[in-house]
Protein backbone atom coordinates (compact mmCIF):
# COMPACT_ATOMS: atom_id res chain seq x y z
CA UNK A 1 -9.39 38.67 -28.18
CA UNK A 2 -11.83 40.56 -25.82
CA UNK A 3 -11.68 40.19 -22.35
CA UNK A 4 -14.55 37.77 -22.12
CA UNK A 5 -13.32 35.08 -25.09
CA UNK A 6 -10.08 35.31 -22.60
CA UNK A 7 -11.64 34.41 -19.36
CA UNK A 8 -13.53 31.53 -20.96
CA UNK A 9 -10.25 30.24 -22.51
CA UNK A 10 -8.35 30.81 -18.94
CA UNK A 11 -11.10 29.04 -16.88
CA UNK A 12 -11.18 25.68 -19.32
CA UNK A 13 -7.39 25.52 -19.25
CA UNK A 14 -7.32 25.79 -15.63
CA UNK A 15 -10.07 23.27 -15.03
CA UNK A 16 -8.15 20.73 -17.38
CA UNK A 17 -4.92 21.52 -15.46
CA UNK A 18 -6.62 21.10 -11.91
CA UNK A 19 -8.20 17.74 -13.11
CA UNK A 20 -5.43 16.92 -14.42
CA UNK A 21 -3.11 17.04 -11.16
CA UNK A 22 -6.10 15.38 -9.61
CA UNK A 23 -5.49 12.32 -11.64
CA UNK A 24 -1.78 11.68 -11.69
CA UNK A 25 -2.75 11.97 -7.93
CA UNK A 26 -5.24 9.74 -7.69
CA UNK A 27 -2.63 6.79 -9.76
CA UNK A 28 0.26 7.84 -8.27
CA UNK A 29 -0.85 7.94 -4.09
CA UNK A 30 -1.36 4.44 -2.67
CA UNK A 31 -4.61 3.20 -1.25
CA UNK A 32 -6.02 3.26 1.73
CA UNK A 33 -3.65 0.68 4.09
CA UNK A 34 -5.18 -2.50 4.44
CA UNK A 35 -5.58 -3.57 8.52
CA UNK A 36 -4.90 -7.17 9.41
CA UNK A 37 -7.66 -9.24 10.96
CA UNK A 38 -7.07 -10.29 14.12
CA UNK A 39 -9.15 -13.63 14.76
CA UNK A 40 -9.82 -14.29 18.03
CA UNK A 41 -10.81 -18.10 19.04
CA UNK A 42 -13.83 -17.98 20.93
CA UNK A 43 -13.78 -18.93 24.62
CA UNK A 44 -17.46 -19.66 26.06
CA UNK A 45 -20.48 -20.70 24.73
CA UNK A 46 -21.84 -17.54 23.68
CA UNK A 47 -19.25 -16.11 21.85
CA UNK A 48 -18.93 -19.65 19.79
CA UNK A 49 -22.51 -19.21 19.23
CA UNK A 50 -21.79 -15.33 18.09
CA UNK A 51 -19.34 -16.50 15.76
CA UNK A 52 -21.03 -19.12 13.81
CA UNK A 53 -24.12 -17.03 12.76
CA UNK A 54 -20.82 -14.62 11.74
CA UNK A 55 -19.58 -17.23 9.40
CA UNK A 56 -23.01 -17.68 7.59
């Protein structure tokens, strides 16, 4: 095998490895965290005002 056939060989194998890891870490790792909402009752007029046209 010349030394070209070789390199071609060696740089497919190694991208299928490297994807490869890349996968198993991508099922294995967890997601991002999910943060908890704080909801805050509103206290004056704006704000109440603020948070219906949230709602919507």
């Amino acid at each position: 095998m010349d030394d070209f056939k070789l390199k071609v060989v060696l740089s497919i194998l190694g991208g299928i490895v490297f994807s490869f890891i890349f996968i198993l870490l991508a099922f294995v790792l967890p997601p991002e965290k999910k943060e908890e909402k704080i909801i805050v009752k509103p206290k004056g007029k704006l704000e109440q005002i603020s948070h219906s046209l949230k709602e919507r």
